[in-house]
C-alpha atoms as a PDB file:
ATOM      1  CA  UNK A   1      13.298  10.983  15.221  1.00  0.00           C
ATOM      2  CA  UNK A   2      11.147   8.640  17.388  1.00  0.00           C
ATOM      3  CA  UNK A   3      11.939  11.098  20.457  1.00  0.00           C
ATOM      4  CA  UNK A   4      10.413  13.685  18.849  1.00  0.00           C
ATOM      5  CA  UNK A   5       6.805  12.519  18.700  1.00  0.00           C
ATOM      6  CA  UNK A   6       5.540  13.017  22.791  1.00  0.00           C
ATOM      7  CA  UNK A   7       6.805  16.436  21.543  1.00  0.00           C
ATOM      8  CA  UNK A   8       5.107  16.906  18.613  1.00  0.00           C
ATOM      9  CA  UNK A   9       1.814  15.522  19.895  1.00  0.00           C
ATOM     10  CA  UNK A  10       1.288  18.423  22.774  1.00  0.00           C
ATOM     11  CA  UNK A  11       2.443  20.699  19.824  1.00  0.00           C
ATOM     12  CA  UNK A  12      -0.547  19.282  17.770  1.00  0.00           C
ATOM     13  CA  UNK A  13      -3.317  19.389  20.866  1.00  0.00           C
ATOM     14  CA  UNK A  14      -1.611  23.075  22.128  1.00  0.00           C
ATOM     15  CA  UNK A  15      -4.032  25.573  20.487  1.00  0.00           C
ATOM     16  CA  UNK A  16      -1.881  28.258  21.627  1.00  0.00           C
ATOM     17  CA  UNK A  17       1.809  26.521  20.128  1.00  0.00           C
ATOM     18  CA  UNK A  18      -0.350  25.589  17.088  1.00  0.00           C
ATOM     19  CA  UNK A  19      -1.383  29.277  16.267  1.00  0.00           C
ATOM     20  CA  UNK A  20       2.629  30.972  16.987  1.00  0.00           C
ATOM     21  CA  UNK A  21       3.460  28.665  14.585  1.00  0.00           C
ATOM     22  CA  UNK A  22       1.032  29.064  11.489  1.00  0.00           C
ATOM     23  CA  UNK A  23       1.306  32.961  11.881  1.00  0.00           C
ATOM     24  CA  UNK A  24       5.078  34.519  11.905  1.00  0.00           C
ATOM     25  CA  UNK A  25       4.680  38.502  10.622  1.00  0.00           C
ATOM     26  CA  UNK A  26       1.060  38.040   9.291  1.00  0.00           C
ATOM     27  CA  UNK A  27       1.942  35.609   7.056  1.00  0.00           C
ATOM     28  CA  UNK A  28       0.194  31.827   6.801  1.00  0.00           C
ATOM     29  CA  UNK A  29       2.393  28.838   6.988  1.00  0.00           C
ATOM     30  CA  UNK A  30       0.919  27.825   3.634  1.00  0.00           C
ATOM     31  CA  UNK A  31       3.288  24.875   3.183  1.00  0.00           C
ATOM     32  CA  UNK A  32       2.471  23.545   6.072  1.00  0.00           C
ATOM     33  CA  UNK A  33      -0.299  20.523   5.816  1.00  0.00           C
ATOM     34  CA  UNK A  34      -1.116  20.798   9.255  1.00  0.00           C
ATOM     35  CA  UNK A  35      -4.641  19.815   8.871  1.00  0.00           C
ATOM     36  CA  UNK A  36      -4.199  16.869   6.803  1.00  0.00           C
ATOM     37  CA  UNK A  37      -1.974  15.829   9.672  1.00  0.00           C
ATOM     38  CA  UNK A  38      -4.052  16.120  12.339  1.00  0.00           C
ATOM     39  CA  UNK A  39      -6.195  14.244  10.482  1.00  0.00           C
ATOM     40  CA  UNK A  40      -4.103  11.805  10.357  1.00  0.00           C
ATOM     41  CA  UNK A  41      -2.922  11.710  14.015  1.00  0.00           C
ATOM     42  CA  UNK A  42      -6.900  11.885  14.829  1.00  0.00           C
ATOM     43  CA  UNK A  43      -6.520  15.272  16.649  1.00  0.00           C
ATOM     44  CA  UNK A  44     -10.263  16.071  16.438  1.00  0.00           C
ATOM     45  CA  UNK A  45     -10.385  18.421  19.497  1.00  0.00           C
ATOM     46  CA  UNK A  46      -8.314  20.764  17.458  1.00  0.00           C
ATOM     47  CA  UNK A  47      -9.803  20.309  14.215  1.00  0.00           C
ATOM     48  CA  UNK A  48     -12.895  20.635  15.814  1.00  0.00           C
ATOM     49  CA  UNK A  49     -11.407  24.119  17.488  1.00  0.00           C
ATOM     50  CA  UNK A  50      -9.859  25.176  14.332  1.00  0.00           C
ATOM     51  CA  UNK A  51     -13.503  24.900  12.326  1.00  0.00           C
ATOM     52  CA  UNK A  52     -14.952  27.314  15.185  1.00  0.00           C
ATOM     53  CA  UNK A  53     -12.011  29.984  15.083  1.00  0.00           C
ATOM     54  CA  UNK A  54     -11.062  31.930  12.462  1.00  0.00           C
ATOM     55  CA  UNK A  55      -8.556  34.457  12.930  1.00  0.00           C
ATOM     56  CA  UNK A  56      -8.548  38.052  11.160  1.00  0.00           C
ATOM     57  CA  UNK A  57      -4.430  39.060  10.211  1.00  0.00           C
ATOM     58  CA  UNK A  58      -4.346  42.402   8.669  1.00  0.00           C
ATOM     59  CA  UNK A  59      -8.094  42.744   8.032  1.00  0.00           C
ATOM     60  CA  UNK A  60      -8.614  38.692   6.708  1.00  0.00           C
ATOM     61  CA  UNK A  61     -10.481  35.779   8.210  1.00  0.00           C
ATOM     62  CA  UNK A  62      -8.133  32.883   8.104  1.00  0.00           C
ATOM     63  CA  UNK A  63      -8.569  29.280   8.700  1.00  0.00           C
ATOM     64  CA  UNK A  64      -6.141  27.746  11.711  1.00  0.00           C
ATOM     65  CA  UNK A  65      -5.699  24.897   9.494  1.00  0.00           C
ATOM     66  CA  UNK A  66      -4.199  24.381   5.858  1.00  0.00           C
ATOM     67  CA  UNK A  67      -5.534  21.321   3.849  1.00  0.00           C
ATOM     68  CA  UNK A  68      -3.556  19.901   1.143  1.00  0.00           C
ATOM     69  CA  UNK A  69      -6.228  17.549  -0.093  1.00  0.00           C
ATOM     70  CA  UNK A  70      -4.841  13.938   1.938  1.00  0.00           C
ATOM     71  CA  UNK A  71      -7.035  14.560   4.778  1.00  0.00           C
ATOM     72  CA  UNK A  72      -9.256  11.734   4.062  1.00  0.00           C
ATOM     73  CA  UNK A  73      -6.567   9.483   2.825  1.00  0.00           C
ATOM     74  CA  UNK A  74      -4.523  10.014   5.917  1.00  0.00           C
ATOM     75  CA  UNK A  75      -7.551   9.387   8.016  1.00  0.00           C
ATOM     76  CA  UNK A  76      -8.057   6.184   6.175  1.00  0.00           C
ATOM     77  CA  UNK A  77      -4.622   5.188   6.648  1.00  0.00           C
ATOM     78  CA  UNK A  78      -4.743   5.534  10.283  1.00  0.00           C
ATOM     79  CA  UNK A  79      -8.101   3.761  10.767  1.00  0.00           C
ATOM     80  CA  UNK A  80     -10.235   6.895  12.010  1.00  0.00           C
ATOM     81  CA  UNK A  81     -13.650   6.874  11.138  1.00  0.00           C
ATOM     82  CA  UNK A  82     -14.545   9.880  13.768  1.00  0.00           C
ATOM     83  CA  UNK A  83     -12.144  11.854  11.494  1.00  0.00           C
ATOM     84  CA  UNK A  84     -13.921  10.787   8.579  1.00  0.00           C
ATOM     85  CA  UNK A  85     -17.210  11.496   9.924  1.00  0.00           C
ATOM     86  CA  UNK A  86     -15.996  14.690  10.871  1.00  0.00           C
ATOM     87  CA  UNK A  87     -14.704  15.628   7.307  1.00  0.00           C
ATOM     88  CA  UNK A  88     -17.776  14.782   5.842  1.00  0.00           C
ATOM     89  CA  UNK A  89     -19.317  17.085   7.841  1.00  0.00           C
ATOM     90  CA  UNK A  90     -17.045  20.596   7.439  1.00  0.00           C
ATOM     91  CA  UNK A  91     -16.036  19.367   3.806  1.00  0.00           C
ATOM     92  CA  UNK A  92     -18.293  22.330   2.440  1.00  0.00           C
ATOM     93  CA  UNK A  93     -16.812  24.941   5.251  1.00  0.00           C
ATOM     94  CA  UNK A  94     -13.102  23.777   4.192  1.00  0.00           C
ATOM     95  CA  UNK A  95     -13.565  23.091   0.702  1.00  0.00           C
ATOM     96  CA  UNK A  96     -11.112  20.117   1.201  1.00  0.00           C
ATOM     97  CA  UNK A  97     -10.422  17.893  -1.633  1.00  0.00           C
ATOM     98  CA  UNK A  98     -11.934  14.541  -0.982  1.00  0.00           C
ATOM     99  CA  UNK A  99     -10.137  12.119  -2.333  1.00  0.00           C
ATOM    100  CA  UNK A 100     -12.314   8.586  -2.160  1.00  0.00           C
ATOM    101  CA  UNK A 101     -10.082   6.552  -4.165  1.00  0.00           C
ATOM    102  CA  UNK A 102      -6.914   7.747  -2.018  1.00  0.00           C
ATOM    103  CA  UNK A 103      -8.987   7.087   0.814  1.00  0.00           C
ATOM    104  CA  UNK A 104      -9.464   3.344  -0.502  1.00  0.00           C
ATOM    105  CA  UNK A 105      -6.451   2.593  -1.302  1.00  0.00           C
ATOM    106  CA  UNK A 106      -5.104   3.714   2.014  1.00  0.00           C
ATOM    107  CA  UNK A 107      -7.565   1.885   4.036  1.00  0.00           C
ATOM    108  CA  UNK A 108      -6.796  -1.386   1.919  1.00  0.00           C
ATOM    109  CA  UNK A 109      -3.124  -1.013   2.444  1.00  0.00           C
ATOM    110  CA  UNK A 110      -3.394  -0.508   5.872  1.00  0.00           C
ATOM    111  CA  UNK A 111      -5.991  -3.425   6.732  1.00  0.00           C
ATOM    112  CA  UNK A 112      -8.878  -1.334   8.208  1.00  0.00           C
ATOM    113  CA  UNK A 113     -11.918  -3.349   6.736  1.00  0.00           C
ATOM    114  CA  UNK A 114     -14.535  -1.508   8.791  1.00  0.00           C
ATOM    115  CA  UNK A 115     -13.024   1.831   7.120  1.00  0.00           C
ATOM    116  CA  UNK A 116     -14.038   0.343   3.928  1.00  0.00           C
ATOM    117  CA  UNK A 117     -17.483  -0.448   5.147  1.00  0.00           C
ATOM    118  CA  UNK A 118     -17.870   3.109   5.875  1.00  0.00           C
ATOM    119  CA  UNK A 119     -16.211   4.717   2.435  1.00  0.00           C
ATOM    120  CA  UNK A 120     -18.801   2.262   0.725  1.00  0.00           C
ATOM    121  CA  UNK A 121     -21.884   3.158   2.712  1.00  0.00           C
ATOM    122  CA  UNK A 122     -20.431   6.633   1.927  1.00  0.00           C
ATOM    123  CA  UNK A 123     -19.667   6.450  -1.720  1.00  0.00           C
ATOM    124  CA  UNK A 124     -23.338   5.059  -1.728  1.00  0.00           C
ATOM    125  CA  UNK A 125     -25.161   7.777  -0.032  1.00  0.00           C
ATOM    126  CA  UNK A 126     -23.474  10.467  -2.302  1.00  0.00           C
ATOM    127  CA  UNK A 127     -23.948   8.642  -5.342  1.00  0.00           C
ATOM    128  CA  UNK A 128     -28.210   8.139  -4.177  1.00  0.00           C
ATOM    129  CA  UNK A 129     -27.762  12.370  -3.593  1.00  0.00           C
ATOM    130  CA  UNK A 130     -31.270  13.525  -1.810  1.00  0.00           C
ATOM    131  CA  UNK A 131     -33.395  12.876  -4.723  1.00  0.00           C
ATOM    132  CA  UNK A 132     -32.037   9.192  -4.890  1.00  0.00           C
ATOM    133  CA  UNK A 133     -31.690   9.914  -9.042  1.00  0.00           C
ATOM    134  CA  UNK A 134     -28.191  11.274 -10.941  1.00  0.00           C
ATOM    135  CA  UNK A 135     -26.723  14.723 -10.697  1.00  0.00           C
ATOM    136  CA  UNK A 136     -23.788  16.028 -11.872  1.00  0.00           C
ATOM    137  CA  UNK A 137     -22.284  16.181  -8.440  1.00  0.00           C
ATOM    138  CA  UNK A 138     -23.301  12.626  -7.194  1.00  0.00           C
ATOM    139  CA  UNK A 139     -21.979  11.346 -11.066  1.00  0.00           C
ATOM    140  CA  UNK A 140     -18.758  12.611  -9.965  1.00  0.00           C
ATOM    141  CA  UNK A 141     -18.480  11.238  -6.756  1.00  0.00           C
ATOM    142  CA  UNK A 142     -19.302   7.719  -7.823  1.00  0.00           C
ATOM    143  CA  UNK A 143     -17.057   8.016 -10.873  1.00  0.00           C
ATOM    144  CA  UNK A 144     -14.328   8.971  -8.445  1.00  0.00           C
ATOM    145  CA  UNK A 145     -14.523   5.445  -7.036  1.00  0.00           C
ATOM    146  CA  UNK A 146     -15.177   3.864 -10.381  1.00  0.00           C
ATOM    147  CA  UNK A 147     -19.027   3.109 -10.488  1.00  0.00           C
ATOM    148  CA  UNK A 148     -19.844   0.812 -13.096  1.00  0.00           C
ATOM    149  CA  UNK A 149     -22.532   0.523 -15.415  1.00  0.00           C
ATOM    150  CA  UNK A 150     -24.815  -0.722 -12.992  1.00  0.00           C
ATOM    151  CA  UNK A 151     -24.748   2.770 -11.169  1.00  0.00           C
ATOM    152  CA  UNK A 152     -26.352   4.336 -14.594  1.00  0.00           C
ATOM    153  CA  UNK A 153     -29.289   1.642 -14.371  1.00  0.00           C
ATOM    154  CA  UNK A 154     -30.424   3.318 -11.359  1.00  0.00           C
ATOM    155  CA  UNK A 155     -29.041   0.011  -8.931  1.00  0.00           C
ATOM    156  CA  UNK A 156     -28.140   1.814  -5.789  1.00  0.00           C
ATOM    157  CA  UNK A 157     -27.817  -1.405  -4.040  1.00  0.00           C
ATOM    158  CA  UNK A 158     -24.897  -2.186  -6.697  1.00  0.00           C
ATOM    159  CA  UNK A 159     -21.437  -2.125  -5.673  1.00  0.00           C
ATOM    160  CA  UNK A 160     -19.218   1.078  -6.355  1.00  0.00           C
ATOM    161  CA  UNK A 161     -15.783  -0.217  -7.308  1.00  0.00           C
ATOM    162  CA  UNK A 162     -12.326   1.567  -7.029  1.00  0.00           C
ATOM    163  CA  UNK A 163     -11.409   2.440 -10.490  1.00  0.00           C
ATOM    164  CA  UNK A 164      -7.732   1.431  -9.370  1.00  0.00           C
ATOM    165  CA  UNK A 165      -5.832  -1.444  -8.582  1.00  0.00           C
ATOM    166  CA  UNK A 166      -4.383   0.108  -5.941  1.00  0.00           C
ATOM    167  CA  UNK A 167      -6.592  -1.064  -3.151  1.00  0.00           C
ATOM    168  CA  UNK A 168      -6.751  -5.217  -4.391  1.00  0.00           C
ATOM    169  CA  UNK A 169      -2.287  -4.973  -4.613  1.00  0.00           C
ATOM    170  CA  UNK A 170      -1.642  -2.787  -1.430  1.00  0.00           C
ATOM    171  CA  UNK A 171      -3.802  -5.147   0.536  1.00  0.00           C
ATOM    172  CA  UNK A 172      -2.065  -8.170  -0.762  1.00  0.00           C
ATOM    173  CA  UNK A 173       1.077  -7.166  -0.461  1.00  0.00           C
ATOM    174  CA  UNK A 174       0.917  -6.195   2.877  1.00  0.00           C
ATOM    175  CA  UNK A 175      -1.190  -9.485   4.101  1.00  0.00           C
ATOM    176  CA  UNK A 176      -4.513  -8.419   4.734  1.00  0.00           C
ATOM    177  CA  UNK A 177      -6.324 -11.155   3.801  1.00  0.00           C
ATOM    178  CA  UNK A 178      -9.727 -10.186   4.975  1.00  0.00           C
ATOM    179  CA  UNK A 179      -9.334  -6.366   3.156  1.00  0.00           C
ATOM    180  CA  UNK A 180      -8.568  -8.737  -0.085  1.00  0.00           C
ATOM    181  CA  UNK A 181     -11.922 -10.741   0.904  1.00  0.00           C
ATOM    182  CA  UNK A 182     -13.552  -7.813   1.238  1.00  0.00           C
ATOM    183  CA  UNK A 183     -12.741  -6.032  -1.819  1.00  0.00           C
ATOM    184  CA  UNK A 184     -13.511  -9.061  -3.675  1.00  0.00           C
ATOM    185  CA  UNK A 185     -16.674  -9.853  -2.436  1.00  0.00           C
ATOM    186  CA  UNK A 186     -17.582  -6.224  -2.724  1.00  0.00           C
ATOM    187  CA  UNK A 187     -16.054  -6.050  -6.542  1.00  0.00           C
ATOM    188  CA  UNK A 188     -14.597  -2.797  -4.993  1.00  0.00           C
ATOM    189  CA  UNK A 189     -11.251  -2.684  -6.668  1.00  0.00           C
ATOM    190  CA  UNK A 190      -9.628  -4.038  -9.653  1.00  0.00           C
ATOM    191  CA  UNK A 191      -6.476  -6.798 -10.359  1.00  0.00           C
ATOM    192  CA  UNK A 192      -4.028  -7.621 -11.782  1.00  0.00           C
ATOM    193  CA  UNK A 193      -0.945  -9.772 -11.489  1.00  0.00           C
ATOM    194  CA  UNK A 194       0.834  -7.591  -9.451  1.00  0.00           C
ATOM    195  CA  UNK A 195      -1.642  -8.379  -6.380  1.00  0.00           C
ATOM    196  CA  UNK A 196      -0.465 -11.947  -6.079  1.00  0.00           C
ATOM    197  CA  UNK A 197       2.762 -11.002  -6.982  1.00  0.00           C
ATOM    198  CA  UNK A 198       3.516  -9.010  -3.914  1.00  0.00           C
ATOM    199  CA  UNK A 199       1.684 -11.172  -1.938  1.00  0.00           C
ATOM    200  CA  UNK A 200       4.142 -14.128  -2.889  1.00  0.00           C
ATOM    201  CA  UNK A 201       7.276 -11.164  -2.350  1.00  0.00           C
ATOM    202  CA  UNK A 202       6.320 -10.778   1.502  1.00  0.00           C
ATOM    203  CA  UNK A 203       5.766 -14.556   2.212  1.00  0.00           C
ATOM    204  CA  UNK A 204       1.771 -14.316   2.404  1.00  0.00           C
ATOM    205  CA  UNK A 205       0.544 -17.663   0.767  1.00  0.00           C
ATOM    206  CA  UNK A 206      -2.974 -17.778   2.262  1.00  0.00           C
ATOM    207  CA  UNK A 207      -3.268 -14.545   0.453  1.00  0.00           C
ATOM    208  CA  UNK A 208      -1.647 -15.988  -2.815  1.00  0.00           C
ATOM    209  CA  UNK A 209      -3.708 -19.159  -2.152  1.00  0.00           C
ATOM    210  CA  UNK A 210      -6.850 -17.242  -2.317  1.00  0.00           C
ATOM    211  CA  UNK A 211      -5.982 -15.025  -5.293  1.00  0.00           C
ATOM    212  CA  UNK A 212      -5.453 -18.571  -7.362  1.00  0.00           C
ATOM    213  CA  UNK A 213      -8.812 -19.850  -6.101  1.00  0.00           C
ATOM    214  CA  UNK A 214     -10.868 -16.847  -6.841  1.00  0.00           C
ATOM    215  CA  UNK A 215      -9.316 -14.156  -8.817  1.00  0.00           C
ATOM    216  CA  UNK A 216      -8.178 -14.902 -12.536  1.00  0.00           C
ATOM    217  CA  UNK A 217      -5.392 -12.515 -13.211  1.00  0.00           C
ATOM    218  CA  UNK A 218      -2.931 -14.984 -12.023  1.00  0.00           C
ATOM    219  CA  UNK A 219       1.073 -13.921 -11.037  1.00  0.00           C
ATOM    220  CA  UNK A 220       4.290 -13.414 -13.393  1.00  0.00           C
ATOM    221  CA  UNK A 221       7.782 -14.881 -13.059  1.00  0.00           C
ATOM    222  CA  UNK A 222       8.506 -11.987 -10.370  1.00  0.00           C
ATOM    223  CA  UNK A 223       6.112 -14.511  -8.056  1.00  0.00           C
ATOM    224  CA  UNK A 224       8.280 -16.743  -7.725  1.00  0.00           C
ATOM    225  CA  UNK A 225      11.748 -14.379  -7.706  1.00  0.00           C
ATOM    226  CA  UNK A 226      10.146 -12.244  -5.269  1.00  0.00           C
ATOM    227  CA  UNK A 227       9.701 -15.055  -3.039  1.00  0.00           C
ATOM    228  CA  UNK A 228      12.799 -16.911  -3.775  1.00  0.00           C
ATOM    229  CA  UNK A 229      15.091 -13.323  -2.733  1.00  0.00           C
ATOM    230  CA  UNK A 230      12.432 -13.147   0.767  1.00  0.00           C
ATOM    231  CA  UNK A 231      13.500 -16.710   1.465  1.00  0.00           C
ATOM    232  CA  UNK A 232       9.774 -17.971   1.626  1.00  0.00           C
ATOM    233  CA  UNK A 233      10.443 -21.532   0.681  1.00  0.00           C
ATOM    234  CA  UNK A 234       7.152 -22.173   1.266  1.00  0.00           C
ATOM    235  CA  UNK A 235       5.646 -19.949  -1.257  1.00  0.00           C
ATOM    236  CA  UNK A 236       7.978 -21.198  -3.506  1.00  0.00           C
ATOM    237  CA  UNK A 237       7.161 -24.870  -3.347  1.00  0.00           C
ATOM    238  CA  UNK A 238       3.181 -23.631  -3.526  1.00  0.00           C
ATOM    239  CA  UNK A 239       3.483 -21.289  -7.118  1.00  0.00           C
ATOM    240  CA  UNK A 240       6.047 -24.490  -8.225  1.00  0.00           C
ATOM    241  CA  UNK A 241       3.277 -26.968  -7.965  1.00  0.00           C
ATOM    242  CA  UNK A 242       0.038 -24.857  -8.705  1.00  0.00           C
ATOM    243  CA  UNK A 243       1.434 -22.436 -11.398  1.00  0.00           C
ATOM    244  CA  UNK A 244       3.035 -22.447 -14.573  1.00  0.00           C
ATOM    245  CA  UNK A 245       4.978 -19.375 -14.785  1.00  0.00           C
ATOM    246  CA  UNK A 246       8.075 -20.450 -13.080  1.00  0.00           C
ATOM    247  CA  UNK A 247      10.989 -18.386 -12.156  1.00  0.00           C
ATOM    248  CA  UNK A 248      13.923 -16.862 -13.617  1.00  0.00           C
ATOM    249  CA  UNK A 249      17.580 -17.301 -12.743  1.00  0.00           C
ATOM    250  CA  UNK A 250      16.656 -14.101 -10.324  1.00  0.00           C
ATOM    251  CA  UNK A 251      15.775 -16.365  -8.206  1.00  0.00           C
ATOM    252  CA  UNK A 252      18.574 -18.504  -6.816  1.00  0.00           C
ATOM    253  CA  UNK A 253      20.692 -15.130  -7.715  1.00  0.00           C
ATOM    254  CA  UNK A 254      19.214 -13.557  -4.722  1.00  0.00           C
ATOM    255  CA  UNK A 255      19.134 -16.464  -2.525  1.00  0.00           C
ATOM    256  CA  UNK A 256      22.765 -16.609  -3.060  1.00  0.00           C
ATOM    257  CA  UNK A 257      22.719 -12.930  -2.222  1.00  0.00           C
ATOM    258  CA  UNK A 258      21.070 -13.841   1.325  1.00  0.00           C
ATOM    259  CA  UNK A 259      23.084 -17.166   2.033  1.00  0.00           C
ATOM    260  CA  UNK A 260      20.218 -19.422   1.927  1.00  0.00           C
ATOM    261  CA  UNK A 261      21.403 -22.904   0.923  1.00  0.00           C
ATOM    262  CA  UNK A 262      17.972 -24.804   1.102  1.00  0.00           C
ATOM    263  CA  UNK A 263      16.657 -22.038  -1.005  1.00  0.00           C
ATOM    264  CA  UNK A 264      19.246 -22.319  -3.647  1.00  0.00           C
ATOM    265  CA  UNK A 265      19.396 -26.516  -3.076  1.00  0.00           C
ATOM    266  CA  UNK A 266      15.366 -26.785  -3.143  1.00  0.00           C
ATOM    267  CA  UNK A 267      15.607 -24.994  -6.866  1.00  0.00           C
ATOM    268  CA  UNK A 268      18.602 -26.551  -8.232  1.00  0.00           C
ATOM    269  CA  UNK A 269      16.508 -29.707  -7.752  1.00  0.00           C
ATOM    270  CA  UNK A 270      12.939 -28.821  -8.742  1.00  0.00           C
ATOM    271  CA  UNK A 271      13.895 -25.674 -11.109  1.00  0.00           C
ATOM    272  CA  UNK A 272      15.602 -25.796 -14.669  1.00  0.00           C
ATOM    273  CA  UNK A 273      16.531 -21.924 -14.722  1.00  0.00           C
ATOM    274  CA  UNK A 274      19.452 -21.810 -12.973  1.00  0.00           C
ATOM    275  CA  UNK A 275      21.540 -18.913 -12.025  1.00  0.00           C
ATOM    276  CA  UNK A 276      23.743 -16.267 -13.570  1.00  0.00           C
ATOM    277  CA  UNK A 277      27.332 -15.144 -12.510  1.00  0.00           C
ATOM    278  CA  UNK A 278      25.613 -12.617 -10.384  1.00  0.00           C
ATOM    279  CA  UNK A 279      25.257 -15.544  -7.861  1.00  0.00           C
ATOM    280  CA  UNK A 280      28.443 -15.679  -7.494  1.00  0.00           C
ATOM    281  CA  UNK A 281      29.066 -12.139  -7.224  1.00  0.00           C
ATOM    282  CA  UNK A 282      26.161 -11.425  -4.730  1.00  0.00           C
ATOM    283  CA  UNK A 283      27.780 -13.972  -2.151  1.00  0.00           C
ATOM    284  CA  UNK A 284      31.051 -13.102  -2.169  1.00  0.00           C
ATOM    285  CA  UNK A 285      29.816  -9.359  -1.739  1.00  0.00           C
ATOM    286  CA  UNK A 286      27.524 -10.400   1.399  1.00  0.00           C
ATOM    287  CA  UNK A 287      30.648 -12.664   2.563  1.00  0.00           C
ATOM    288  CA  UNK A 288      28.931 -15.510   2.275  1.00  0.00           C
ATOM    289  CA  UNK A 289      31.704 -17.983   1.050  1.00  0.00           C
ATOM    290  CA  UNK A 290      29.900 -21.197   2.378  1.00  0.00           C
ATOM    291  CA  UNK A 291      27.135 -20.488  -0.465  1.00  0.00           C
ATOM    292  CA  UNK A 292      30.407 -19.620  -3.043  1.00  0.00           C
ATOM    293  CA  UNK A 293      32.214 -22.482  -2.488  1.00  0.00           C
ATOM    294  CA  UNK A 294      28.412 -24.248  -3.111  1.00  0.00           C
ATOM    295  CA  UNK A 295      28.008 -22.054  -6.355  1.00  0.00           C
ATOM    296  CA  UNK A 296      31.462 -23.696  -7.447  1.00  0.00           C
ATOM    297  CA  UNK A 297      30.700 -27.179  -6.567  1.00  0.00           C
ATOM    298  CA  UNK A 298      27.396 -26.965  -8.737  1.00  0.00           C
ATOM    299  CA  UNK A 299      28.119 -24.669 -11.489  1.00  0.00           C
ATOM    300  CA  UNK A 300      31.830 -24.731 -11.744  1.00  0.00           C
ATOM    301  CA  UNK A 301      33.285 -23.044 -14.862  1.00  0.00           C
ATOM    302  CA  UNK A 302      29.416 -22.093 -16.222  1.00  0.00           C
ATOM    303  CA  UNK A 303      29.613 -19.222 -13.600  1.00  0.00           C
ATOM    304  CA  UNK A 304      32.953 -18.719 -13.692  1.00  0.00           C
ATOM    305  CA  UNK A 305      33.562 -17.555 -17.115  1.00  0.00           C
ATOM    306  CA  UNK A 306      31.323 -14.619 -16.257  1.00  0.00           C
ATOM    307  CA  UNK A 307      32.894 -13.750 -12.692  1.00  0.00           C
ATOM    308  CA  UNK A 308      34.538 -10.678 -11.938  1.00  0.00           C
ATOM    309  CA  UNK A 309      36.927 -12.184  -9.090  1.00  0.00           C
ATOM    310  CA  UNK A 310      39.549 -14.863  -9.281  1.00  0.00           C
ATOM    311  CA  UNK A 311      37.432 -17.530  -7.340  1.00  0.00           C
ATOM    312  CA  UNK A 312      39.154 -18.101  -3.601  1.00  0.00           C
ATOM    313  CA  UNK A 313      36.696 -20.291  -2.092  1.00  0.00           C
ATOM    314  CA  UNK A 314      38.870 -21.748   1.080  1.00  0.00           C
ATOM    315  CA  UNK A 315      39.887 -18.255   2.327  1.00  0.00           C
ATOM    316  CA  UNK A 316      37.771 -17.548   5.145  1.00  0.00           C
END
């Protein structure tokens, strides 16, 4: 409930609110991952707080806060750096579990590029470790964000990629166009179809546009489906004339689904899948009898014969 945030942000900067609640008879509020969301909400006044106060309940020193091991992901999400800087830090004196990789892939999804500047510098200066030659502990780090081979040749200059494609298909699919630069011109993050795939879903053709130019894993027929059901004629008319894997009858099945005639007019010329007798069925369920009464016009007794109704186009 939206009118419950002003509320719950004095709960999270109220020291005194934030301590009745984690402590009711002695006992810690375990399940509660208050620290992760503060982290989150970028309350660093009281996770600074919390790091200096420990409280003693029947004869133990307890933390104020609880980390469930998103703390740096959630930061990452939200775009604070401070927080991340801070966690870096107290990581020892919480024994929080970093999560990079999260971290990366939240960042990517959420468009923060300079967050991703600072996990790389940071991945980096683990990795180096104060000796600038492999441990154990700085192997681990970098393999937690997918170092390559070049890490083991002792390039500390090289790029440390995510070992996911998490980061490359979040940030496409949401539109980020310079996090997709970014993570390709870093090699920080691997592919695959599913990047420009979303991309195409949500309507974001400069991001599908650079995906053809530069990447190689390319799109599948749920390109052009995706973009067909999101009524992004656009996109459609782009994969049409620069790719080859087409569509499926998906396509004008949800565009009958939303009502949109220049959709389903634009592939009936251009496209050779057709539909299926879910067309038929999606309009009349969404009341859209204008796009019916098309359906029957164009398909006739092909869709028909696998309709569910008795076809009553000129009821209204």
């Amino acid at each position: 409930n939206n009118n419950m945030l002003p509320i719950m942000d004095v709960f999270m900067n109220n020291i005194a609110l934030f301590e009745l609640f984690s402590y009711q008879d002695g006992t810690r509020a375990g399940s509660y991952n208050n620290g992760d969301l503060a982290c989150g909400c970028g309350h660093l006044s009281l996770l600074r707080r919390a790091r200096r106060e420990q409280h003693s309940v029947r004869g133990q020193s307890m933390s104020l806060m609880v980390f469930n091991g998103w703390a740096m992901a959630r930061a990452a999400s939200a775009g604070r750096i401070d927080v991340l800087e801070w966690l870096d830090g107290v990581n020892t004196d919480f024994n929080l579990c970093v999560s990079p990789q999260g971290a990366v892939n939240a960042a990517a999804c959420h468009g923060h590029v300079q967050v991703l500047t600072w996990l790389h510098r940071w991945a980096l200066r683990k990795a180096r470790g104060p000796k600038r030659f492999p441990t154990r502990r700085s192997l681990r780090v970098a393999r937690s964000v997918g170092a390559g081979a070049r890490y083991a040749s002792g390039d500390w200059r090289a790029h440390l990629p995510c070992s996911t494609s998490g980061a490359m298909a979040g940030a496409a699919e949401e539109g980020h166009l310079d996090v997709v630069e970014w993570l390709h011109s870093h090699q920080l993050g691997a592919c695959n179809s599913s990047a420009m795939d979303g991309a195409a879903r949500n309507g974001h053709l400069r991001v599908v546009e650079f995906l053809h130019e530069h990447r190689h894993e390319g799109c599948t027929v749920a390109a052009m489906d995706g973009a067909a059901a999101g009524g992004h004629l656009g996109v459609v008319q782009w994969l049409h004339h620069h790719r080859r894997e087409g569509c499926t009858t998906v396509a004008m099945d949800m565009a009958a689904a939303r009502g949109d005639l220049p959709m389903l007019e634009w592939l009936k010329q251009h496209r050779h899948e057709g539909c299926s007798a879910y067309a038929m069925l999606y309009a009349r369920r969404a009341g859209e009898m204008n796009t019916l009464e098309w359906l029957v016009r164009n398909f006739g007794g092909h869709l028909s014969r696998g309709f569910p109704y008795p076809l009553v186009v000129h009821q209204r």
